[in-house]
C-alpha atoms as a PDB file:
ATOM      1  CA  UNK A   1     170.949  80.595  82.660  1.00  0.00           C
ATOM      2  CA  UNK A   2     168.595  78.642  84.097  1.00  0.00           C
ATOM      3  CA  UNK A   3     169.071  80.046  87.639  1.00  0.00           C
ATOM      4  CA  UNK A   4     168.516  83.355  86.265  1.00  0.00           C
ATOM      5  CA  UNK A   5     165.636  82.249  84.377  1.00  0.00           C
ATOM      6  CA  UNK A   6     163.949  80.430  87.959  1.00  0.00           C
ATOM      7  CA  UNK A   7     164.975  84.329  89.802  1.00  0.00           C
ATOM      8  CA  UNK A   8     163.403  85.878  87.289  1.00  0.00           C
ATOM      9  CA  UNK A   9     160.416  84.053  87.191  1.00  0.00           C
ATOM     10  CA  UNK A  10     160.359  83.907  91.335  1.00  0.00           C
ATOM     11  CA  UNK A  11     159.908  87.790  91.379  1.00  0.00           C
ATOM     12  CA  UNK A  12     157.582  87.745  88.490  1.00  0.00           C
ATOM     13  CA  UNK A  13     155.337  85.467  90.832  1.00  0.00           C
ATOM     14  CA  UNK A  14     155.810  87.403  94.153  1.00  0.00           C
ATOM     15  CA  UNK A  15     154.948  90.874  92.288  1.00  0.00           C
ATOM     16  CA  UNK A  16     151.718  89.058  90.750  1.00  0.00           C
ATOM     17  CA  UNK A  17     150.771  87.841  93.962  1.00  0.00           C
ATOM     18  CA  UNK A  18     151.380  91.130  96.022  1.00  0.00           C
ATOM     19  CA  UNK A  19     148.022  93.078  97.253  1.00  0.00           C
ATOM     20  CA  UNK A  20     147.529  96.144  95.066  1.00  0.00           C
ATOM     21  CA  UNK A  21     147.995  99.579  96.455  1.00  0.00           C
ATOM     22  CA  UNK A  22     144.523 101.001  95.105  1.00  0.00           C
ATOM     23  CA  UNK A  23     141.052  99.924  96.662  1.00  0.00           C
ATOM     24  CA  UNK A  24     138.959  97.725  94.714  1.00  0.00           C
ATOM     25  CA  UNK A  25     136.892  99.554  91.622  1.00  0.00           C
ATOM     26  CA  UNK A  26     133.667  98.665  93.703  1.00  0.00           C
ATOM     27  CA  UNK A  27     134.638  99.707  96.607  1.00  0.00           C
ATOM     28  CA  UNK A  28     135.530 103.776  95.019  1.00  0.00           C
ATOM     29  CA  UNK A  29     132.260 102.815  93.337  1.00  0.00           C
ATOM     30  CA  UNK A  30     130.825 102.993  96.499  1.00  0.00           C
ATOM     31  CA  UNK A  31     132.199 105.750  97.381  1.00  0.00           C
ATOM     32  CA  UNK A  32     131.229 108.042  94.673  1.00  0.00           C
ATOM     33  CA  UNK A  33     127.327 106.539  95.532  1.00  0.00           C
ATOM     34  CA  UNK A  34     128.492 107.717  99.189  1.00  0.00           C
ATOM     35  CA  UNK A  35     129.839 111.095  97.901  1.00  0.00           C
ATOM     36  CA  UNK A  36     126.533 111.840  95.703  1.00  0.00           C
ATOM     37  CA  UNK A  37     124.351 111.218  98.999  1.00  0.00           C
ATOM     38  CA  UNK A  38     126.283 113.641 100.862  1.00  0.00           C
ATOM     39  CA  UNK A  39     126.038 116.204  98.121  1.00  0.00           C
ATOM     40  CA  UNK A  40     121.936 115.925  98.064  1.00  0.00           C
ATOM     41  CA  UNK A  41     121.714 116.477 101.591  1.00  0.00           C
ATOM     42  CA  UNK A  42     123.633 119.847 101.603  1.00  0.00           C
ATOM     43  CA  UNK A  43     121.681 121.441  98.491  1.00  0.00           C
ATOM     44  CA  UNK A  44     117.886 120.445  99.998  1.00  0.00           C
ATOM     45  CA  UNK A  45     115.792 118.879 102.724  1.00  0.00           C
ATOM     46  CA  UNK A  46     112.560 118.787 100.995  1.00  0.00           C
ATOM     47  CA  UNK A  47     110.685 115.762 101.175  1.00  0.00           C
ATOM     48  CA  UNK A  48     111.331 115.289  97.276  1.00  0.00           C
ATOM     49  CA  UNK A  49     114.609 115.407  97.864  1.00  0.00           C
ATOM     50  CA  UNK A  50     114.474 112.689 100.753  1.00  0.00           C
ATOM     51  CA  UNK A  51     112.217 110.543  98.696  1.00  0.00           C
ATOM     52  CA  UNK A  52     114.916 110.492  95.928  1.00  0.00           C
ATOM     53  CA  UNK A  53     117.801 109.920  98.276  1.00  0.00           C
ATOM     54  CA  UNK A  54     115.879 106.607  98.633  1.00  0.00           C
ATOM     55  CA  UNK A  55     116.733 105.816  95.142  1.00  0.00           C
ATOM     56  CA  UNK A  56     120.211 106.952  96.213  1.00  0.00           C
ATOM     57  CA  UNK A  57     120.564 104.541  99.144  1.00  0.00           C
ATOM     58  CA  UNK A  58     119.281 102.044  96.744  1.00  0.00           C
ATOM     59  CA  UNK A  59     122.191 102.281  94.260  1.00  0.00           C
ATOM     60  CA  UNK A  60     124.714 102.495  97.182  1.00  0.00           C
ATOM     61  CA  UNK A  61     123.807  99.379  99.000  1.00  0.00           C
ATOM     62  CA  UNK A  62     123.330  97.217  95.723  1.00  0.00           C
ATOM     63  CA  UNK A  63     126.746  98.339  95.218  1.00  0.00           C
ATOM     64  CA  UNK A  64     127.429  96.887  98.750  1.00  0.00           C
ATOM     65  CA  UNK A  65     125.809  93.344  97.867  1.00  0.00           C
ATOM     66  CA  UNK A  66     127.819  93.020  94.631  1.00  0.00           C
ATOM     67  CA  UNK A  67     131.118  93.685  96.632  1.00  0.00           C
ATOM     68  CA  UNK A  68     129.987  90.997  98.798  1.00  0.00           C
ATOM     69  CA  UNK A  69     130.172  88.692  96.577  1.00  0.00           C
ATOM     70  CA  UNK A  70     133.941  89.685  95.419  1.00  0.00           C
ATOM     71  CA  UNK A  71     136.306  86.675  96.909  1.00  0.00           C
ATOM     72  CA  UNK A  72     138.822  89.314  97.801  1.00  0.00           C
ATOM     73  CA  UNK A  73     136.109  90.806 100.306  1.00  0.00           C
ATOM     74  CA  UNK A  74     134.771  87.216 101.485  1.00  0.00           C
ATOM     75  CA  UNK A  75     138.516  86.357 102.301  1.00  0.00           C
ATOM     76  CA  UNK A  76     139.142  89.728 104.145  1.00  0.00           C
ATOM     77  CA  UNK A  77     136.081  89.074 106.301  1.00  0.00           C
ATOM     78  CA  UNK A  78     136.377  85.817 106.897  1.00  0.00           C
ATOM     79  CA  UNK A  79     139.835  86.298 108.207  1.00  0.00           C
ATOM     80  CA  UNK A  80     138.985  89.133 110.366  1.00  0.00           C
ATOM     81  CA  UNK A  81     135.520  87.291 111.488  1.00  0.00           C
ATOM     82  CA  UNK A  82     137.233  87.651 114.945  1.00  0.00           C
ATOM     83  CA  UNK A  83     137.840  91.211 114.913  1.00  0.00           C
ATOM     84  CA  UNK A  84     135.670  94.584 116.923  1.00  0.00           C
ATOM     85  CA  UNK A  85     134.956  96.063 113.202  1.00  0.00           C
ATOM     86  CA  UNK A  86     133.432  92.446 112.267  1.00  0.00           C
ATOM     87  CA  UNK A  87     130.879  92.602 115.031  1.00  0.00           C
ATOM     88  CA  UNK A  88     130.100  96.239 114.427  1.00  0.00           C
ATOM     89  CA  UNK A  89     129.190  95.758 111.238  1.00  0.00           C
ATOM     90  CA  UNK A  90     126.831  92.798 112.329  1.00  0.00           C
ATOM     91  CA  UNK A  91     125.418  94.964 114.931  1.00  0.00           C
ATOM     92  CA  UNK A  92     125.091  98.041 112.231  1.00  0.00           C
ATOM     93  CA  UNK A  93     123.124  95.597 109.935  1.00  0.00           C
ATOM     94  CA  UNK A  94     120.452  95.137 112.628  1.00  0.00           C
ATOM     95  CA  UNK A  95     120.075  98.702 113.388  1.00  0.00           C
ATOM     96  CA  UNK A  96     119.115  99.312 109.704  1.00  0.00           C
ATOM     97  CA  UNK A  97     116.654  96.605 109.586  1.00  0.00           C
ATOM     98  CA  UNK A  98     114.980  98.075 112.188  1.00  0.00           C
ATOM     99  CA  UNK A  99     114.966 101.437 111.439  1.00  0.00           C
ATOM    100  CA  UNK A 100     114.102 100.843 107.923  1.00  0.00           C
ATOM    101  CA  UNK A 101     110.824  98.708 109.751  1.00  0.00           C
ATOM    102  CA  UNK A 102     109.983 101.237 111.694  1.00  0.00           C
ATOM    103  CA  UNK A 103     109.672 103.420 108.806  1.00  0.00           C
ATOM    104  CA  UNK A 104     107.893 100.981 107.010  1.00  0.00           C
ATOM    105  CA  UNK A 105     105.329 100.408 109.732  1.00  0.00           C
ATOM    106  CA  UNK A 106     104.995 103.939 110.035  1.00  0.00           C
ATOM    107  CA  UNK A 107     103.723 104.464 106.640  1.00  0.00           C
ATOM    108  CA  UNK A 108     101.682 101.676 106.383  1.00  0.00           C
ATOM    109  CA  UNK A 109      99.514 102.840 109.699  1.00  0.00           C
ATOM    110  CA  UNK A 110      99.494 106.389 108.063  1.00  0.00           C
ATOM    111  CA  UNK A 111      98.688 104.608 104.533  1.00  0.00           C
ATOM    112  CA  UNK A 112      95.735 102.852 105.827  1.00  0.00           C
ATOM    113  CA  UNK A 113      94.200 105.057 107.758  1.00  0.00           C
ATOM    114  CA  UNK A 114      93.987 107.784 104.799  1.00  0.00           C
ATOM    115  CA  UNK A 115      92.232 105.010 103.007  1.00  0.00           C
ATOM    116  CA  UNK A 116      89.786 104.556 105.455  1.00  0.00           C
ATOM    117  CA  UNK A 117      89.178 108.282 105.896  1.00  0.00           C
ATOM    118  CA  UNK A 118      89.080 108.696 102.097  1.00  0.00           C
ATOM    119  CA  UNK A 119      86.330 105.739 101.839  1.00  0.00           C
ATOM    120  CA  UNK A 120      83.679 107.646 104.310  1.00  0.00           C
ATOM    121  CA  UNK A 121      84.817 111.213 103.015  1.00  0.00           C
ATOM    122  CA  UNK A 122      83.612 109.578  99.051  1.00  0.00           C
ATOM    123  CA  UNK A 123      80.856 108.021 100.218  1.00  0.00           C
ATOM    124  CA  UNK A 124      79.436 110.700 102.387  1.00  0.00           C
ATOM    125  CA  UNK A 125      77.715 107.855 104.890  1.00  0.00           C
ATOM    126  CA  UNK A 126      77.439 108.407 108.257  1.00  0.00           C
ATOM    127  CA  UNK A 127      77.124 111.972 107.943  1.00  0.00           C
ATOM    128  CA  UNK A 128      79.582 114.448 110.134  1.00  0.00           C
ATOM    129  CA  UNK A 129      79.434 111.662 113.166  1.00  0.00           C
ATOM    130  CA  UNK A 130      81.225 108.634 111.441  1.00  0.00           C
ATOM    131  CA  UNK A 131      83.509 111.370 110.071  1.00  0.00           C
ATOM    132  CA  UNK A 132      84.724 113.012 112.858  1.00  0.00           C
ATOM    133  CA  UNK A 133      85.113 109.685 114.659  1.00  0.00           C
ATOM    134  CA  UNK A 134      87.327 108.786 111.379  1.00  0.00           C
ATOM    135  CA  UNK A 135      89.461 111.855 111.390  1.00  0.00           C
ATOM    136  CA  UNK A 136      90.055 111.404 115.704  1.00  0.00           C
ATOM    137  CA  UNK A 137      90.963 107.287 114.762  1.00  0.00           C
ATOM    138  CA  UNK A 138      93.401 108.441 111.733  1.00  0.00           C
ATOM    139  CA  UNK A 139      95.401 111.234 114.899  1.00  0.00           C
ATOM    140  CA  UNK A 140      95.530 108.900 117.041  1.00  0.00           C
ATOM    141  CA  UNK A 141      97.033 106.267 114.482  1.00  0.00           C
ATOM    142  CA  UNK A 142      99.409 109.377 113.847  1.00  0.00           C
ATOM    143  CA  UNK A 143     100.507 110.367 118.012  1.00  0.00           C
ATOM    144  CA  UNK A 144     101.280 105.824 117.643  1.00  0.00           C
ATOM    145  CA  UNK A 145     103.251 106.461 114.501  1.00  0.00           C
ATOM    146  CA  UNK A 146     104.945 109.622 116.258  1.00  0.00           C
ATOM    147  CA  UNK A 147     105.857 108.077 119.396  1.00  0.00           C
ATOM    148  CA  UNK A 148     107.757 104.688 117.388  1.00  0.00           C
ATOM    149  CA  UNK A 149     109.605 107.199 115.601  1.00  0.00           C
ATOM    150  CA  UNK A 150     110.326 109.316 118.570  1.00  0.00           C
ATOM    151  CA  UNK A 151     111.479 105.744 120.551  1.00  0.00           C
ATOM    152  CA  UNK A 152     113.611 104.811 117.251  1.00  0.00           C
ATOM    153  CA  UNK A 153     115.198 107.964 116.353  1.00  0.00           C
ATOM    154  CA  UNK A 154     116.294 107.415 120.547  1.00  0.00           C
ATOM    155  CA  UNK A 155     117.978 104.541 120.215  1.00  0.00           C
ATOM    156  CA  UNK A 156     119.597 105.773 117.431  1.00  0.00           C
ATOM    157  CA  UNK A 157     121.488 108.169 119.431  1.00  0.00           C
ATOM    158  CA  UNK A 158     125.104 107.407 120.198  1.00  0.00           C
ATOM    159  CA  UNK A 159     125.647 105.145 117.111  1.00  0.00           C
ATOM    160  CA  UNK A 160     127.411 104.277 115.172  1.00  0.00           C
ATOM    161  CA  UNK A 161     130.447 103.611 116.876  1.00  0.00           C
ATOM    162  CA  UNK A 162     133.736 104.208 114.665  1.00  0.00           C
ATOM    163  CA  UNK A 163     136.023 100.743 114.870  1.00  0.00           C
ATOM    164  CA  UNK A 164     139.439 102.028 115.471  1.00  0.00           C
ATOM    165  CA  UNK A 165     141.925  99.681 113.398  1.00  0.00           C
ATOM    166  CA  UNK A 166     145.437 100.318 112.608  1.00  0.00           C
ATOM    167  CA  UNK A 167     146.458 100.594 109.048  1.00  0.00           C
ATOM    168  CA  UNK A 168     149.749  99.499 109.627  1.00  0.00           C
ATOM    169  CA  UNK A 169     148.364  96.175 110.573  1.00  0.00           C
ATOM    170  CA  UNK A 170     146.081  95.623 108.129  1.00  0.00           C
ATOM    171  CA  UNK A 171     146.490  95.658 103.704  1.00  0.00           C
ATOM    172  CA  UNK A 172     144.831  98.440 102.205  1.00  0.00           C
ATOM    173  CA  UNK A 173     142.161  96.841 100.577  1.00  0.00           C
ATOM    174  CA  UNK A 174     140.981  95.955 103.490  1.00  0.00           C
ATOM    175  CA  UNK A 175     141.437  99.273 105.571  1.00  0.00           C
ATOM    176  CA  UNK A 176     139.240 100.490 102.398  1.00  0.00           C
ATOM    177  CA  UNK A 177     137.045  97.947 103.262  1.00  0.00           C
ATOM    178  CA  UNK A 178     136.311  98.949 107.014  1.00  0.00           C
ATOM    179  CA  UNK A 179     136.575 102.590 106.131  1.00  0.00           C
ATOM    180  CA  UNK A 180     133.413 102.213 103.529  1.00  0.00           C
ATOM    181  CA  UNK A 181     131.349 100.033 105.373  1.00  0.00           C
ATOM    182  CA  UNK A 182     131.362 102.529 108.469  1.00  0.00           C
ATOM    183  CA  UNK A 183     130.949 105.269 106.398  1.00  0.00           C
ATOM    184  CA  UNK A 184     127.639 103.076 104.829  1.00  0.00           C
ATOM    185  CA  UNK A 185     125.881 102.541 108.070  1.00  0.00           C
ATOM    186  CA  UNK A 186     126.943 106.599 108.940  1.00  0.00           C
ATOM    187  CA  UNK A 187     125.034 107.775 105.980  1.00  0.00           C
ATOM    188  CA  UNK A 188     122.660 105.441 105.590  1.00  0.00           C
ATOM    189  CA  UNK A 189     121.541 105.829 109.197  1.00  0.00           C
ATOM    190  CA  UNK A 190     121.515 109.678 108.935  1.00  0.00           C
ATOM    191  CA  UNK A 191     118.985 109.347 105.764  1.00  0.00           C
ATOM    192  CA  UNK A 192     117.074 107.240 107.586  1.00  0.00           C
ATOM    193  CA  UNK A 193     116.768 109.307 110.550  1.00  0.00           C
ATOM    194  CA  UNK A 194     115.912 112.124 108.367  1.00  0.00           C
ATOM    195  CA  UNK A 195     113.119 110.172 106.824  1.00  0.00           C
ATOM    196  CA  UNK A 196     111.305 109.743 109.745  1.00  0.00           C
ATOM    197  CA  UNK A 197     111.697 112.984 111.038  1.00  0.00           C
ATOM    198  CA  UNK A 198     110.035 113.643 107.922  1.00  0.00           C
ATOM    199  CA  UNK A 199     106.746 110.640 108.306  1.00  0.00           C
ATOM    200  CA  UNK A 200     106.659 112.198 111.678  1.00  0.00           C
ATOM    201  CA  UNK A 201     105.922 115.741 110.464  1.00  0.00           C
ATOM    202  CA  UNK A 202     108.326 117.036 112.586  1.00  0.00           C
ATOM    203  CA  UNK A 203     111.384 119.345 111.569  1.00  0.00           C
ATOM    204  CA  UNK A 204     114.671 118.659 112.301  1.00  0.00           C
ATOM    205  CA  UNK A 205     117.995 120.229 111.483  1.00  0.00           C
ATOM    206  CA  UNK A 206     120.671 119.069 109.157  1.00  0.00           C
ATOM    207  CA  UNK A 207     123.800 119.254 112.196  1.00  0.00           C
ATOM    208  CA  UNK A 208     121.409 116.936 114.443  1.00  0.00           C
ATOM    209  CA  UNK A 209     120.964 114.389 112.012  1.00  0.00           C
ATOM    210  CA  UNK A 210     123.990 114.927 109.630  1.00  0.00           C
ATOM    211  CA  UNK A 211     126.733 115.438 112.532  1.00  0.00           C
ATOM    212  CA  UNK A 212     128.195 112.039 112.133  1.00  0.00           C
ATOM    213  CA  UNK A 213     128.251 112.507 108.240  1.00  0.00           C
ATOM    214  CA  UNK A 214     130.829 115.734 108.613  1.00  0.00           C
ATOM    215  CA  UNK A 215     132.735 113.959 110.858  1.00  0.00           C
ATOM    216  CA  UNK A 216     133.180 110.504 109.384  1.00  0.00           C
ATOM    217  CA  UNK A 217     133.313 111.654 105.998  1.00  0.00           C
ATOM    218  CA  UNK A 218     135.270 115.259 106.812  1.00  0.00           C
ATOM    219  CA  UNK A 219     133.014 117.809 105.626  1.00  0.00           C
ATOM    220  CA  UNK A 220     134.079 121.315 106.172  1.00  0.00           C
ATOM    221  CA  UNK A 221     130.387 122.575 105.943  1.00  0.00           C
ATOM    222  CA  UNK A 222     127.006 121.283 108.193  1.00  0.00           C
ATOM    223  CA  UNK A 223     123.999 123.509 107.786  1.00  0.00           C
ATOM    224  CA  UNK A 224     121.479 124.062 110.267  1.00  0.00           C
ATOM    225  CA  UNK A 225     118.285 124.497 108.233  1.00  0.00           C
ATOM    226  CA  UNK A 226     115.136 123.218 109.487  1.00  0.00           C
ATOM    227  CA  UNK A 227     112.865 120.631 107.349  1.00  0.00           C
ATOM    228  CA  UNK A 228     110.840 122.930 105.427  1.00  0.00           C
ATOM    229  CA  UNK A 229     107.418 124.010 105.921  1.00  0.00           C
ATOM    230  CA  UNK A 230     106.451 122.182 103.114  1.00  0.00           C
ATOM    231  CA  UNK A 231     106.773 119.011 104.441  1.00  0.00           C
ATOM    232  CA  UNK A 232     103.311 117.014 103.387  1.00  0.00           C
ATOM    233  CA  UNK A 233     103.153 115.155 106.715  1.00  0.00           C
ATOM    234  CA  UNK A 234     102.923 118.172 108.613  1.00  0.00           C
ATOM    235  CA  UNK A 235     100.570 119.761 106.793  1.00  0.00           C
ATOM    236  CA  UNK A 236      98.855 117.141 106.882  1.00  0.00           C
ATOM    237  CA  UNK A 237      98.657 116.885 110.745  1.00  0.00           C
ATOM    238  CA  UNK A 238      97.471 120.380 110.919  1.00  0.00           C
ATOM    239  CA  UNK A 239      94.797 119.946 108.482  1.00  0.00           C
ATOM    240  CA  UNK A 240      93.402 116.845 110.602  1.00  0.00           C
ATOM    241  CA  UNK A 241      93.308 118.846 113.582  1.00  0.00           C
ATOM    242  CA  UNK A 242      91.463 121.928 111.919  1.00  0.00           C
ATOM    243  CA  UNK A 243      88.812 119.900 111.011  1.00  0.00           C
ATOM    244  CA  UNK A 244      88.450 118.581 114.146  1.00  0.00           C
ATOM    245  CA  UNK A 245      88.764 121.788 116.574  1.00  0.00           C
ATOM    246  CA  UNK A 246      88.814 124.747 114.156  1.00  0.00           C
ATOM    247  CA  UNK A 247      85.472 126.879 114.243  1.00  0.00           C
ATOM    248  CA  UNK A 248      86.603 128.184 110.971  1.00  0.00           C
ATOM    249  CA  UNK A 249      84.715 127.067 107.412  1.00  0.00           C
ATOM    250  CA  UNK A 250      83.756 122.953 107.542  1.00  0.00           C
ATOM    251  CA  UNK A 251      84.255 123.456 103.995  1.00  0.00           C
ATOM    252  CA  UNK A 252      87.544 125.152 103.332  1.00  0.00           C
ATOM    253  CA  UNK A 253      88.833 122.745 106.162  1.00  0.00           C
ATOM    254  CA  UNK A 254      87.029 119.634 104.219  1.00  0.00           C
ATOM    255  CA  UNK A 255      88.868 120.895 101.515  1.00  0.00           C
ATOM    256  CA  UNK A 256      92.229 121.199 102.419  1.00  0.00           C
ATOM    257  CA  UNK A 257      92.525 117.919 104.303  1.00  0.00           C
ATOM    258  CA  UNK A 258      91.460 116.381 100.730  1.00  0.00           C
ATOM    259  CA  UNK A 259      94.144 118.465  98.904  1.00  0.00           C
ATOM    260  CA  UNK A 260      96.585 117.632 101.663  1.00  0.00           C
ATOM    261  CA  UNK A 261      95.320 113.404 101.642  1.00  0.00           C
ATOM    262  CA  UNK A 262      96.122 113.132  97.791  1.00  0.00           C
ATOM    263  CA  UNK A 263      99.173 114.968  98.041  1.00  0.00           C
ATOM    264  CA  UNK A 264     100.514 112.570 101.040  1.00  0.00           C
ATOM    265  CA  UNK A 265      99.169 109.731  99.508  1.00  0.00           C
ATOM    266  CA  UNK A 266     101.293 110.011  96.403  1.00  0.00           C
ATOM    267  CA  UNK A 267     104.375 110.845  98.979  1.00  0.00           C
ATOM    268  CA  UNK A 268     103.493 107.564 100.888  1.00  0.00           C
ATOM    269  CA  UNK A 269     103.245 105.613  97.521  1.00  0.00           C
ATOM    270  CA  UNK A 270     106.952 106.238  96.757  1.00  0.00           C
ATOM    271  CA  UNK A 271     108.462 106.077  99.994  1.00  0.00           C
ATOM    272  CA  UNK A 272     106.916 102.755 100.736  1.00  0.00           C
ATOM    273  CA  UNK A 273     108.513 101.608  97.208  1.00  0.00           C
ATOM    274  CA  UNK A 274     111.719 103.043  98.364  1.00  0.00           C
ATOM    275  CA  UNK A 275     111.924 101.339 102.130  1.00  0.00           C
ATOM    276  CA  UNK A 276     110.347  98.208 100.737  1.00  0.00           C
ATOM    277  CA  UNK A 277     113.388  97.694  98.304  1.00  0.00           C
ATOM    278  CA  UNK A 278     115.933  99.052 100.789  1.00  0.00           C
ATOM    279  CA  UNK A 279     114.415  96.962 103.258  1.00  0.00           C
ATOM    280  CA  UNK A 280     114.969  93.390 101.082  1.00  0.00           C
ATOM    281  CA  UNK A 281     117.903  94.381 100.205  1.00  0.00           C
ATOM    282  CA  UNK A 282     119.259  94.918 103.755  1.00  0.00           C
ATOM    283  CA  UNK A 283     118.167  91.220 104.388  1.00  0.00           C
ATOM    284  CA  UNK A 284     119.835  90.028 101.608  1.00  0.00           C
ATOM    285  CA  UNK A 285     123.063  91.672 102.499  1.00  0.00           C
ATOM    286  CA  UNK A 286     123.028  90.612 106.140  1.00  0.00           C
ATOM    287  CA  UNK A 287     122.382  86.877 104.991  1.00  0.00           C
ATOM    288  CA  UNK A 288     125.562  87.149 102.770  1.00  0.00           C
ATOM    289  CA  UNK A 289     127.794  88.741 105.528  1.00  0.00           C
ATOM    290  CA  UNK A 290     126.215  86.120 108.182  1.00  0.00           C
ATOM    291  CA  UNK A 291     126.896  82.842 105.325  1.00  0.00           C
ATOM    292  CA  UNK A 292     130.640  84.451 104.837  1.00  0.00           C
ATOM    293  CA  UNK A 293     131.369  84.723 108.137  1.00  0.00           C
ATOM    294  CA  UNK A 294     129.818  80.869 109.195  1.00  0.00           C
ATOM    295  CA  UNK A 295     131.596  79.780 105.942  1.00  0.00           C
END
């Protein structure tokens, strides 16, 4: 009896102490914050749209930080702290960061020098001198902006790398594990890059910067619509430059780089709220992975 008892209790422990079959419920958590970001990109490229994909990105990668701090994904990690997919995903960390500071630098130039050009055009000092000197300061500030996003969106190209890892090798949670935290970076990255295509008033179409999604993630579908003219940055640019070189009406021209300055600055306003809180929380995720890892 007892024997039997001690056998039954022996297989009770080993079943208990087996690795489940399903992934974690953060990590299909994550998912479903992966799948919903996929889905917005498909319907629209509008720069509302982009500036709530922020708030997307935002759910996803607090999602992220609280799987972190499971002790099921601290072991995994620290256990493969050895392996390719554990130095990608350092690597992919830093590529965020800076993308997501480039696109915060970028809007603070732009933010400032609106400012500045709003100051003279409400004051009215300085007469059309000091303003057209304003308006030639704020493009230049904007070819700067272009050419960090141009040199960003650059390096961008070629990553990220997929880790190849055998399943057989490795327990499904944490094959789940590498699986969404590629697929992360992939996304995250391609929102990004769309983002500053967007600061940088130019267009760009959804198979350049969404490639990587459909083939990470297995879309069947990848359009190849162009940012649309709407986009307040562009406008924006063009207005700048009609006031400068048009020989049309000083006053309709006056007048539409206003309308286009308040519009833009409202844009600005939430984007910068957006990267800002993507941007600490990126730091605070990389600190966890970095104090897991030297654990």
């Amino acid at each position: 009896m007892a024997t039997s008892q001690l056998n039954s209790k022996s297989h009770f422990h080993a079943r208990s102490n087996s690795l489940p079959s399903r992934p974690h419920p953060l990590i299909l958590q994550c998912n479903e914050h992966l799948d919903r970001l996929k889905a917005s990109h498909e319907t629209s490229s509008s720069s509302s749209t982009l500036s709530h994909k922020l708030g997307g990105l935002r759910d996803l990668h607090e999602c992220v930080e609280n799987l972190f701090q499971l002790p099921l994904t601290q072991e995994a990690l620290h256990r493969e702290s050895q392996e390719n997919w554990v130095d990608e995903l350092l690597n992919g960390s830093l590529r965020l960061l800076d993308v997501c500071t480039t696109a915060k630098d970028s809007l603070l130039h732009t933010k400032e020098c609106m400012r500045e050009l709003q100051s003279i055009m409400r004051r009215r000092k300085g007469g059309e001198v000091e303003l057209r000197s304003e308006i030639k300061k704020f493009l230049t500030s904007r070819k700067v902006v272009k050419k960090a996003i141009s040199k960003a969106l650059a390096n961008l190209k070629g990553t990220p790398r997929k880790c190849s890892m055998s399943p057989a090798n490795k327990d499904n949670q944490t094959v789940a594990l590498v699986n969404l935290m590629e697929n992360v970076e992939v996304v995250t990255l391609s929102a990004f890059q769309a983002l500053l295509h967007l600061i940088s008033g130019s267009a760009q179409s959804k198979s350049s910067s969404w490639i990587l999604v459909s083939k990470l993630m297995q879309t069947k579908k990848v359009g190849c619509s162009k940012l649309a003219d709407e986009c307040e940055f562009a406008q924006l640019d063009e207005a700048l430059q009609s006031c400068m070189f048009s020989h049309t009406s000083k006053s309709d021209n006056m007048s539409r780089l206003q309308n286009q300055l308040e519009k833009v600055e409202s844009l600005v306003q939430d984007l910068e709220e957006g990267f800002e809180f993507l941007f600490r929380r990126l730091i605070k995720t990389r600190v966890s992975l970095l104090n897991i890892l030297n654990h």
